[in-house]
Protein backbone atom coordinates (compact mmCIF):
# COMPACT_ATOMS: atom_id res chain seq x y z
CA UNK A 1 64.15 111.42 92.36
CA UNK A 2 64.20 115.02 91.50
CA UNK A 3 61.22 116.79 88.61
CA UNK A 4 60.76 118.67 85.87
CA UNK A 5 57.75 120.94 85.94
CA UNK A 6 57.04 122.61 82.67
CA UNK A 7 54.77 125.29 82.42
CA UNK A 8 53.00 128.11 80.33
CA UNK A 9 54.69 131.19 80.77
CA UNK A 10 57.99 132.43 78.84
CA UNK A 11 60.34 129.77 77.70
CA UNK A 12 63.47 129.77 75.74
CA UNK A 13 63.53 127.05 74.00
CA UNK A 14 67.05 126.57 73.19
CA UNK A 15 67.83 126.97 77.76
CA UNK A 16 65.50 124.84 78.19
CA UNK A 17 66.67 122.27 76.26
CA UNK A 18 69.42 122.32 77.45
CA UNK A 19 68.20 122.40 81.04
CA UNK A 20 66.71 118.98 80.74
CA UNK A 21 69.22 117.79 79.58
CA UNK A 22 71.05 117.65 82.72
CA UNK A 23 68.03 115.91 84.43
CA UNK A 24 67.69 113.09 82.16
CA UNK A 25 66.75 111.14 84.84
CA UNK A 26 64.37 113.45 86.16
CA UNK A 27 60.12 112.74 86.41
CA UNK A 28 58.73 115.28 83.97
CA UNK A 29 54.97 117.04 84.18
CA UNK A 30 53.59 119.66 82.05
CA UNK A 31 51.46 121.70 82.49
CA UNK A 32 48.49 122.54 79.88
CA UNK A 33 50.13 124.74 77.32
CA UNK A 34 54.03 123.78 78.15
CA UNK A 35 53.00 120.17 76.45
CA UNK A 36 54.43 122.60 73.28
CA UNK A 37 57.96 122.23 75.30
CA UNK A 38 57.88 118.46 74.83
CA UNK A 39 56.34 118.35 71.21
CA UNK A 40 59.40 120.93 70.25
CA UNK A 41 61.96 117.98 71.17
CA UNK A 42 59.82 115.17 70.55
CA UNK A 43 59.34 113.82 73.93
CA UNK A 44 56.70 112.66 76.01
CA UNK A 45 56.72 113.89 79.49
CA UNK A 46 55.41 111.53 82.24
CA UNK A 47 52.48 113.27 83.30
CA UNK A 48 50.09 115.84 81.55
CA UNK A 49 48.53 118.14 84.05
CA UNK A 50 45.80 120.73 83.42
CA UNK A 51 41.80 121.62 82.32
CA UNK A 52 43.54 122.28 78.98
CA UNK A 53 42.15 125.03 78.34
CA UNK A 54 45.56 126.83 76.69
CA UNK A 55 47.44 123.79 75.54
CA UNK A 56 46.58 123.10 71.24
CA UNK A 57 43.75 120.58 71.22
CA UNK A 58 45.74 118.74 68.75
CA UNK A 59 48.71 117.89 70.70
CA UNK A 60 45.86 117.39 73.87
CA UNK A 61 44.78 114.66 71.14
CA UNK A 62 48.60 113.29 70.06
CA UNK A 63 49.15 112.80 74.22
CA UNK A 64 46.40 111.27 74.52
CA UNK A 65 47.02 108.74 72.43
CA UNK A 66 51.26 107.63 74.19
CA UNK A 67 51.06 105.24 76.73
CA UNK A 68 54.51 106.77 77.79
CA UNK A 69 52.37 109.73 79.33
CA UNK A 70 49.60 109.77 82.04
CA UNK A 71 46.77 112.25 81.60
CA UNK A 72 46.02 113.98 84.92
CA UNK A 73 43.23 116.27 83.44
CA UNK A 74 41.17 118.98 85.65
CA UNK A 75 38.54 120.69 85.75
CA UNK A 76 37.78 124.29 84.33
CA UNK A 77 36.19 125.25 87.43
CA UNK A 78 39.09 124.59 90.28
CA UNK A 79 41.11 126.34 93.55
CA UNK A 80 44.27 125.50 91.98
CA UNK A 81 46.32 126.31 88.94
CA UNK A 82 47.45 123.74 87.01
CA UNK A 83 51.26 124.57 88.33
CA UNK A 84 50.33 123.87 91.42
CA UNK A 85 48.69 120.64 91.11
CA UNK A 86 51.65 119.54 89.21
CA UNK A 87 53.98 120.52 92.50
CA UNK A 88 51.18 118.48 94.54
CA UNK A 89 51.81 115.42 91.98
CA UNK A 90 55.62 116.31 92.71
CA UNK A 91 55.52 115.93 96.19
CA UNK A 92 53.15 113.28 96.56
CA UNK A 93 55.51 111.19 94.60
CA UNK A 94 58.56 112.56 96.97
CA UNK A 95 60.26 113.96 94.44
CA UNK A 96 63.70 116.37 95.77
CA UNK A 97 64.77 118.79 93.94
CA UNK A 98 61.78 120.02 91.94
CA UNK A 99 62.64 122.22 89.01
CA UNK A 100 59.69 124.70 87.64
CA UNK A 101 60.40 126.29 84.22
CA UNK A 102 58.04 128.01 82.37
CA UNK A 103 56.97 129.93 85.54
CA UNK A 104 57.87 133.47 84.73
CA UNK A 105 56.85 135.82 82.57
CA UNK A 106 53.38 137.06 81.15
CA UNK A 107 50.59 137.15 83.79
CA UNK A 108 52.16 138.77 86.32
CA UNK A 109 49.47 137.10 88.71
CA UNK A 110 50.68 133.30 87.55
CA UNK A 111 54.13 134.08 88.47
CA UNK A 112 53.24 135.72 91.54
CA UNK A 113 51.08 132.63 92.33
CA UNK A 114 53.99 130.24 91.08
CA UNK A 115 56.39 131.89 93.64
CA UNK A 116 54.01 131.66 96.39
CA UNK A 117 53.83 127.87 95.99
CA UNK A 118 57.39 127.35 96.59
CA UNK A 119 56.16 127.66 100.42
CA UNK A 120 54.53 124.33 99.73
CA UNK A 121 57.53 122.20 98.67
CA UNK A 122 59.22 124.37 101.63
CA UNK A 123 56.87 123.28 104.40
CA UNK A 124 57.37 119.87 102.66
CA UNK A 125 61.01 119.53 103.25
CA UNK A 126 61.70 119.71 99.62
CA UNK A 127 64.10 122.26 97.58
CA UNK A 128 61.89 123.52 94.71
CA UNK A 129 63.45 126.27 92.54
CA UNK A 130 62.04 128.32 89.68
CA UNK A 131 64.69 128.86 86.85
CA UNK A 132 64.75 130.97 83.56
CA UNK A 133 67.73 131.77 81.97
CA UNK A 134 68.13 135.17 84.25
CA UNK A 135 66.60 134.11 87.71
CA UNK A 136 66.90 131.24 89.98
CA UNK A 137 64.25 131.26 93.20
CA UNK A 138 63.68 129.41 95.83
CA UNK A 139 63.35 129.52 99.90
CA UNK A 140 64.66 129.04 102.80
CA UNK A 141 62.69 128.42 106.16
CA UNK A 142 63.31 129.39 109.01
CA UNK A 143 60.97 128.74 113.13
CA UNK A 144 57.94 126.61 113.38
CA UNK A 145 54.76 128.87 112.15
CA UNK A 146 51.17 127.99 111.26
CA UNK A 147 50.10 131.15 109.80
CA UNK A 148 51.55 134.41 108.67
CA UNK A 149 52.22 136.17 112.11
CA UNK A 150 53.94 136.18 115.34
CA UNK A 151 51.04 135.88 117.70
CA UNK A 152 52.46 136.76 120.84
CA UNK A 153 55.66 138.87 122.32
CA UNK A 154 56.40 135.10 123.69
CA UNK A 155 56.27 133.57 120.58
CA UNK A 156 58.89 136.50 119.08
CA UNK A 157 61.07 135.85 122.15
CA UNK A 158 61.17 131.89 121.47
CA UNK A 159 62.04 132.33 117.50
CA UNK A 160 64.73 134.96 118.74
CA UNK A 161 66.41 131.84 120.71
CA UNK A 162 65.88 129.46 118.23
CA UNK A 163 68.85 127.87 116.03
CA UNK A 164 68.87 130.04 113.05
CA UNK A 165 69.48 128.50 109.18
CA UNK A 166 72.89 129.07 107.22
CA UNK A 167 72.68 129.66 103.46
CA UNK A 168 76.06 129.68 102.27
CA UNK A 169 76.49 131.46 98.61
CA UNK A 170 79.56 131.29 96.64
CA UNK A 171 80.52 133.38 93.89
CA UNK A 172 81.53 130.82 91.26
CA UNK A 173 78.77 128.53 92.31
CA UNK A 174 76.00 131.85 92.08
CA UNK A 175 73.61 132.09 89.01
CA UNK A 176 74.61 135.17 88.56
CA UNK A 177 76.07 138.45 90.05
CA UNK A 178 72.85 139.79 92.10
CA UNK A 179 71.49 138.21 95.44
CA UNK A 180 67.53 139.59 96.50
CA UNK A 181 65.73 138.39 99.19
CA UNK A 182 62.14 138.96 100.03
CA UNK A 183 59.64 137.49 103.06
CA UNK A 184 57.10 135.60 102.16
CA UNK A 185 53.93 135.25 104.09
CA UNK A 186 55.18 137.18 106.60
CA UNK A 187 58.45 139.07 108.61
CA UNK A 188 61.50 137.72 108.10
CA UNK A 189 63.07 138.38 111.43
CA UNK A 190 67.03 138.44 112.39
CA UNK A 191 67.94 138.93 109.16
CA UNK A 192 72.03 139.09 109.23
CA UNK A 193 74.19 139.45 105.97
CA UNK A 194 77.60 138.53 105.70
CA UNK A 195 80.11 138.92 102.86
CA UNK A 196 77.86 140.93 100.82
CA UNK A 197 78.76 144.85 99.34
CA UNK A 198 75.52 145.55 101.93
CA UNK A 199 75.78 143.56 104.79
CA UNK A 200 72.83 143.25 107.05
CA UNK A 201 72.77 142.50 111.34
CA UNK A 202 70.08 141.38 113.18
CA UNK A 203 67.54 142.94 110.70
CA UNK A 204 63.46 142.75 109.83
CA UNK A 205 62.02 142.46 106.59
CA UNK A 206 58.79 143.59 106.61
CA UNK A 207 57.93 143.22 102.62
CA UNK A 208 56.39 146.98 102.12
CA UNK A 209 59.92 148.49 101.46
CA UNK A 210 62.97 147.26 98.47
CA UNK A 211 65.21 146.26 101.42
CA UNK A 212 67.29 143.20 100.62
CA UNK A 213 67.20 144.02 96.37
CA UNK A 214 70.00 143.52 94.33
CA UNK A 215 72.77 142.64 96.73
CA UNK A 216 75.82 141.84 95.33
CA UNK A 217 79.40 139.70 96.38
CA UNK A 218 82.07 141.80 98.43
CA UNK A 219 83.88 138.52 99.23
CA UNK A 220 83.77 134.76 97.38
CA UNK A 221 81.27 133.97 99.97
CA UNK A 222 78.18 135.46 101.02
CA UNK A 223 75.99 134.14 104.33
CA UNK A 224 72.86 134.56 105.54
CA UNK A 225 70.72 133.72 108.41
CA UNK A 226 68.02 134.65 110.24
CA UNK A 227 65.79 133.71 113.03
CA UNK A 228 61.92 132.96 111.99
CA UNK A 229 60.01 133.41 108.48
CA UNK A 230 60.19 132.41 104.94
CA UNK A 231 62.40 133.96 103.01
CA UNK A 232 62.72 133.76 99.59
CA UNK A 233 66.19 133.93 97.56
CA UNK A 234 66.62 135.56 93.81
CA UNK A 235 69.89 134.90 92.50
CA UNK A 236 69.96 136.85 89.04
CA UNK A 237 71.80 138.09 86.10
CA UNK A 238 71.45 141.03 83.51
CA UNK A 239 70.57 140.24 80.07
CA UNK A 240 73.75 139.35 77.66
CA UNK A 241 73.78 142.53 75.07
């Protein structure tokens, strides 16, 4: 069963409309002030997650009151954001693929946060992506790690030997013309590039440098691998004028 995670941030309407519906089958949450989402196309999602502190008391009230809809409210006071309990209700339920819209724009520190969590659903063996009309992110995994480093030269040399992941991207299939990729949590360590106007071999990303922005299709296919980290992929497109 895959989800639909609504949240807060920037939302065309109109794409996201039209985004659900091609998941009509899908389990839908939002999350505290992306309720407005669902009252904008008269629907009732299947769960309402959040302290409510942003979403209109009024349509808190009008959800209230639909048995289609469970309330899952929360505290003020919590370690989570109300996005990320909604990917907890997501996985929980064993939902795969998890959409997140609503995840981008304003606070700069909720879509940093929102990004982040895609290590979650990652960890969980689920494909979680966050879409807008211009972006589509998610990760890819890559070793056995239960923190942020490579404790030991041993532990390099085992990842090094280890059966590296394939991510196969092609050009018709892409959301749009530009491939990033940035490590999460972490190195992201034999880094190779294929098919791509800057191909990569063997390579480190070390996240304090732009290496791996804005890479773009030399062939119909681009690859990538790499040997131990998380890595996360940004396929993107400019603006229509």
């Amino acid at each position: 069963m895959s989800c639909l995670i609504v949240g807060g941030g920037e939302l065309n309407k109109i794409w996201a409309q039209g985004f659900a519906a091609m998941h009509p089958d899908a389990m839908t949450i939002a999350c505290d002030s992306g309720i407005r989402f669902f009252r904008d196309i008269f629907e009732c999602p299947d769960i309402f997650v959040g302290d409510f502190d942003s979403a209109d008391p009024e349509l808190v009230s009008y959800y209230e009151e639909k048995e289609q809809t469970l309330m899952h409210p929360l505290p003020v006071h919590k370690d989570v954001t109300d996005s990320e309990e909604a990917l907890h209700i997501a996985l929980a339920a064993g939902c795969d693929p998890i959409y997140l819209i609503g995840m981008t724009g304003g606070r700069i520190d909720h879509t940093l946060a929102n990004v982040q969590m895609l290590r979650q659903a990652a960890r969980a063996g689920a494909r979680a992506f966050i879409l807008d009309p211009l972006t589509r992110a998610y990760i890819i995994s890559a070793g056995s790690r239960t923190d942020s480093s490579i404790g030991s030269t041993d532990d390099a040399d085992s990842v090094m030997n280890s059966i590296p992941p394939v991510l196969r991207l092609h050009r018709n299939e892409a959301y749009g013309d530009y491939i990033s990729l940035i490590p999460l949590g972490g190195p992201v360590i034999g880094l190779t590039i294929t098919g791509a106007e800057y191909p990569l071999t063997n390579a480190n990303l070390t996240g304090d440098n732009s290496l791996g922005i804005s890479n773009q299709f030399s062939d119909d296919e681009i690859t990538i691998s790499f040997r131990y980290g998380d890595l996360l992929v940004i396929e993107s497109r400019d603006a229509s004028v």
